[in-house]
N, C-alpha and C. Protein backbone atom coordinates (compact mmCIF):
# COMPACT_ATOMS: atom_id res chain seq x y z
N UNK A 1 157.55 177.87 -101.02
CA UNK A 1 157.13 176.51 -100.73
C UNK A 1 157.48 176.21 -99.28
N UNK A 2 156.50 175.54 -98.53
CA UNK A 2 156.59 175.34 -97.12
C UNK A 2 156.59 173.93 -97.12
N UNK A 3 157.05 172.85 -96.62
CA UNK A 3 157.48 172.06 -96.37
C UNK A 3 156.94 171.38 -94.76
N UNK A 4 156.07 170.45 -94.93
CA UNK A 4 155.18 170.52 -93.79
C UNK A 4 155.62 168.79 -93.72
N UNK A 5 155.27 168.34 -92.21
CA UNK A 5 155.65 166.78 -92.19
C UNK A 5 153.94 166.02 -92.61
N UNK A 6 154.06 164.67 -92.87
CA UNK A 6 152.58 163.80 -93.63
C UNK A 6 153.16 163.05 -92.37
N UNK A 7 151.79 162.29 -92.26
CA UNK A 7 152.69 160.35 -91.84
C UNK A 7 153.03 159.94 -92.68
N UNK A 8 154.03 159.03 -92.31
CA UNK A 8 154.68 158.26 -93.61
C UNK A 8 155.48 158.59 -95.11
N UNK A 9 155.47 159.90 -94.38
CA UNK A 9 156.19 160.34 -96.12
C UNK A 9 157.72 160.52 -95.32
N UNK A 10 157.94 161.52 -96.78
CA UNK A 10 159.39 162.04 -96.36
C UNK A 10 160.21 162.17 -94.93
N UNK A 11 159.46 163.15 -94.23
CA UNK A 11 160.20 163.26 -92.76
C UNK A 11 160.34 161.58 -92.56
N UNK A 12 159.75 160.38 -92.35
CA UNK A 12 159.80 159.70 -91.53
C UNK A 12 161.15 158.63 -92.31
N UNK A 13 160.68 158.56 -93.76
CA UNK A 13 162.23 158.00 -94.51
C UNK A 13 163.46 158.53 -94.07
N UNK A 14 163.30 159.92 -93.81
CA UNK A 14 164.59 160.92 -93.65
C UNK A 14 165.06 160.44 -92.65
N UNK A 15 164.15 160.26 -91.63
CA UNK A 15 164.70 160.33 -90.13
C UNK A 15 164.60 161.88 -89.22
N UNK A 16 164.09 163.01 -90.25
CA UNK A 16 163.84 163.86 -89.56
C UNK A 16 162.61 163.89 -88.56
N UNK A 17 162.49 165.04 -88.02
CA UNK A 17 161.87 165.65 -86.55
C UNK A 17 161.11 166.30 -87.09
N UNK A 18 160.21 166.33 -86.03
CA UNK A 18 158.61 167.85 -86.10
C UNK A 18 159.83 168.64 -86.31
N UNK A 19 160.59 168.79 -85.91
CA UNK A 19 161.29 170.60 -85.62
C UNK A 19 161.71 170.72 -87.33
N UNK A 20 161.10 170.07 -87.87
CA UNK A 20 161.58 170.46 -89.22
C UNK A 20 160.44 171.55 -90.21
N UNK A 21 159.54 170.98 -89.26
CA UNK A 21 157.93 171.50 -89.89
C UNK A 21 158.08 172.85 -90.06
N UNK A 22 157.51 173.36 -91.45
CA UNK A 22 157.53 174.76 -91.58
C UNK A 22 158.43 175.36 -91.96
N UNK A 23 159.92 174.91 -92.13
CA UNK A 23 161.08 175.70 -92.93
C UNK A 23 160.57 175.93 -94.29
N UNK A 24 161.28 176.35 -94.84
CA UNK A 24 160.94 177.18 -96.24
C UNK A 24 161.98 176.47 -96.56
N UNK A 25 161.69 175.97 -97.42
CA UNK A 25 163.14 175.20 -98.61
C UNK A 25 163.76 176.33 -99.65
N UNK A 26 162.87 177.46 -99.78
CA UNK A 26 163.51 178.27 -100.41
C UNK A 26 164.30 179.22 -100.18
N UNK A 27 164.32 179.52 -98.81
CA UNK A 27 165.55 180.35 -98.47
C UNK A 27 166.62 179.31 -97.74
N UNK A 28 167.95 180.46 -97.36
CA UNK A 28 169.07 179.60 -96.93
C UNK A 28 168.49 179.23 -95.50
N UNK A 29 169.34 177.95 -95.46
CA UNK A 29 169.18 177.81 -94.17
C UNK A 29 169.93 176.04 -93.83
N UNK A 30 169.73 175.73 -93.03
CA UNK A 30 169.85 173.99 -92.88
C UNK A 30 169.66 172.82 -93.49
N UNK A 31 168.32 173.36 -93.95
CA UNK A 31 167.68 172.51 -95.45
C UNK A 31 167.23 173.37 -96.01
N UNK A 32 167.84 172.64 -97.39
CA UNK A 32 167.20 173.36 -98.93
C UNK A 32 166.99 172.28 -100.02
N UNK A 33 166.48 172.67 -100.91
CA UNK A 33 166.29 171.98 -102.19
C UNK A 33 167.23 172.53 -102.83
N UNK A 34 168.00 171.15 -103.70
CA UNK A 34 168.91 171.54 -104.45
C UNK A 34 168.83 170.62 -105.89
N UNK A 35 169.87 171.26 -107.15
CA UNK A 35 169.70 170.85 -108.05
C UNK A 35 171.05 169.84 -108.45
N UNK A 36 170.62 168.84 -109.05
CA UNK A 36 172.20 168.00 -109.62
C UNK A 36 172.70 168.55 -110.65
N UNK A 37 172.03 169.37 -111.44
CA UNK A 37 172.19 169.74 -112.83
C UNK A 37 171.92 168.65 -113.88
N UNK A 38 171.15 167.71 -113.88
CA UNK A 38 170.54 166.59 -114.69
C UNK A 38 169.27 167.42 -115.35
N UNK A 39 169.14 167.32 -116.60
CA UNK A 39 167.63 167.97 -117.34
C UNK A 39 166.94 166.99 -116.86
N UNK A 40 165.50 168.00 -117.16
CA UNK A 40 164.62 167.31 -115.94
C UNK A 40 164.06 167.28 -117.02
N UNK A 41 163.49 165.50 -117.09
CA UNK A 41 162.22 165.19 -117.51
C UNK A 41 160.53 165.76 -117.59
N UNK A 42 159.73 165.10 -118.51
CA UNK A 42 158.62 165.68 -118.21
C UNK A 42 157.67 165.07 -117.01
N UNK A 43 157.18 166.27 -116.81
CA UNK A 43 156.62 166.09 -115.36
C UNK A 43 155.23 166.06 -115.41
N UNK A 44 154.44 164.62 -114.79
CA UNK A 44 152.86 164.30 -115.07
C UNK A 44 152.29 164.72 -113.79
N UNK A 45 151.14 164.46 -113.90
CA UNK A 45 150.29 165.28 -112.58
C UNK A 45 149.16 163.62 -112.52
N UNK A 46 148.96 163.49 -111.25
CA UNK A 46 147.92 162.75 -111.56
C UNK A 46 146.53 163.06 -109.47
N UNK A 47 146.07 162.34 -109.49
CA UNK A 47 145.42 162.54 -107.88
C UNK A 47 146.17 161.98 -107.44
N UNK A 48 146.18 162.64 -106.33
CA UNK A 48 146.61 161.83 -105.13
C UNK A 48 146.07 160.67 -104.73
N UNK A 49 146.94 159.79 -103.53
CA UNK A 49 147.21 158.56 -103.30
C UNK A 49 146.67 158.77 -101.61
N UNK A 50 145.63 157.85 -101.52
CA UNK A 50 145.25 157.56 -99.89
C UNK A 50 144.53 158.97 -99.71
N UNK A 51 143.99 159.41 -100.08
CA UNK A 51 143.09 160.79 -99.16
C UNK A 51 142.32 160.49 -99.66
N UNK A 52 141.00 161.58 -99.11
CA UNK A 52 139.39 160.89 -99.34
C UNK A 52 139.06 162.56 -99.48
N UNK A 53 139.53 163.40 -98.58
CA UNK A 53 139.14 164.72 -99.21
C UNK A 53 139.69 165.59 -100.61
N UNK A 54 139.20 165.90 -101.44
CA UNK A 54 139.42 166.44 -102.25
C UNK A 54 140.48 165.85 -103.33
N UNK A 55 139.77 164.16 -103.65
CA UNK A 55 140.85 163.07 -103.91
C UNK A 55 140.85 163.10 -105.32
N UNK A 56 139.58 163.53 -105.80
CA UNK A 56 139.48 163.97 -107.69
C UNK A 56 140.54 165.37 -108.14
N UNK A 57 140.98 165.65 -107.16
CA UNK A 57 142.12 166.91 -107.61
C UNK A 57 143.64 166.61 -108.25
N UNK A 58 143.76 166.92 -109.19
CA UNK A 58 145.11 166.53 -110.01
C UNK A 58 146.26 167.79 -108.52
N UNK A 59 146.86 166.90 -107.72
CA UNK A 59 147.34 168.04 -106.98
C UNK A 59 149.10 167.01 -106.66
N UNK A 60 148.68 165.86 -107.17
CA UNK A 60 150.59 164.95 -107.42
C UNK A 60 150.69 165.14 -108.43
N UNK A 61 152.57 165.41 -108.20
CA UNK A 61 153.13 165.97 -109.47
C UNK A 61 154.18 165.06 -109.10
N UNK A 62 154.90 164.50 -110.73
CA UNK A 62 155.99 162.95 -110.41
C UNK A 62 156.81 163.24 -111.92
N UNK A 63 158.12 162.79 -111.69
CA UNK A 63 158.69 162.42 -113.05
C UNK A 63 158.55 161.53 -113.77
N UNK A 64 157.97 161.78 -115.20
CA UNK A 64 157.19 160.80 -115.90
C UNK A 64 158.42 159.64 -116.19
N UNK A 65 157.98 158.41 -116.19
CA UNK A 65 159.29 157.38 -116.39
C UNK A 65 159.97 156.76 -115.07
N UNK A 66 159.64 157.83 -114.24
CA UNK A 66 161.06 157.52 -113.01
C UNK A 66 160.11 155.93 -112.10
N UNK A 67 161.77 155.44 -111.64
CA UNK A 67 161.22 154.15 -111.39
C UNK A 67 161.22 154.52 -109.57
N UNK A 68 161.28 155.71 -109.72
CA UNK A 68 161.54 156.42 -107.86
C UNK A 68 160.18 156.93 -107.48
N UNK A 69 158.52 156.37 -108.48
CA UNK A 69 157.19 157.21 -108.36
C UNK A 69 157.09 155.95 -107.64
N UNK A 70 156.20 156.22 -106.41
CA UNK A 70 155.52 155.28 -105.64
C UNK A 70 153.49 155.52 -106.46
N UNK A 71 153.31 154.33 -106.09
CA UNK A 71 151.50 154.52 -106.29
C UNK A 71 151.67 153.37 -107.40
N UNK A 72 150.28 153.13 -107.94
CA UNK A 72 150.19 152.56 -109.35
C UNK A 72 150.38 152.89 -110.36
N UNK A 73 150.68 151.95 -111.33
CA UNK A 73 151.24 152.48 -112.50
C UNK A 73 150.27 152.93 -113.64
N UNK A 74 149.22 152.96 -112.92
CA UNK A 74 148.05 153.55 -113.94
C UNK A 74 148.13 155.08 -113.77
N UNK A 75 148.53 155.53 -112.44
CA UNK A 75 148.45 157.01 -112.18
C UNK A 75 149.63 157.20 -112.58
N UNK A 76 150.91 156.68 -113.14
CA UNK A 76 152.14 157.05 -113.43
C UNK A 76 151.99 157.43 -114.99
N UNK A 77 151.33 157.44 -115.62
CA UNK A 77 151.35 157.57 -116.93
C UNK A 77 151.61 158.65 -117.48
């Protein structure tokens, strides 16, 4: 998994930099993805939010329930 910057998403909440673009979260390094050890809920898929290309594609993936999903709550289901 490559880890690329959007507008408005993640990098810009974070406070991170372009120089982040392109790490691999899966190997070691500076940043990684990590686990709390909490069981993970089930996980819904629905389209994406704000794009116009290829916007009928089930390609968001969210924890079903979580009150941490941005979008509408019709696509949260």
């Amino acid at each position: 998994m490559i880890w690329r910057a959007d507008r408005g998403g993640w990098p810009r909440r974070s406070r991170s930099t372009a120089g982040w673009t392109g790490v691999d979260l899966c190997q070691d390094g500076p940043l990684w993805l990590a686990s709390d050890g909490a069981e993970t809920g089930e996980i819904g898929e629905s389209v994406r939010i704000g794009i116009t290309k290829d916007a009928h594609r089930l390609l968001r993936f969210y924890l079903r329930g979580s009150v941490f999903v941005s979008g509408p709550k019709t696509l949260n289901l």
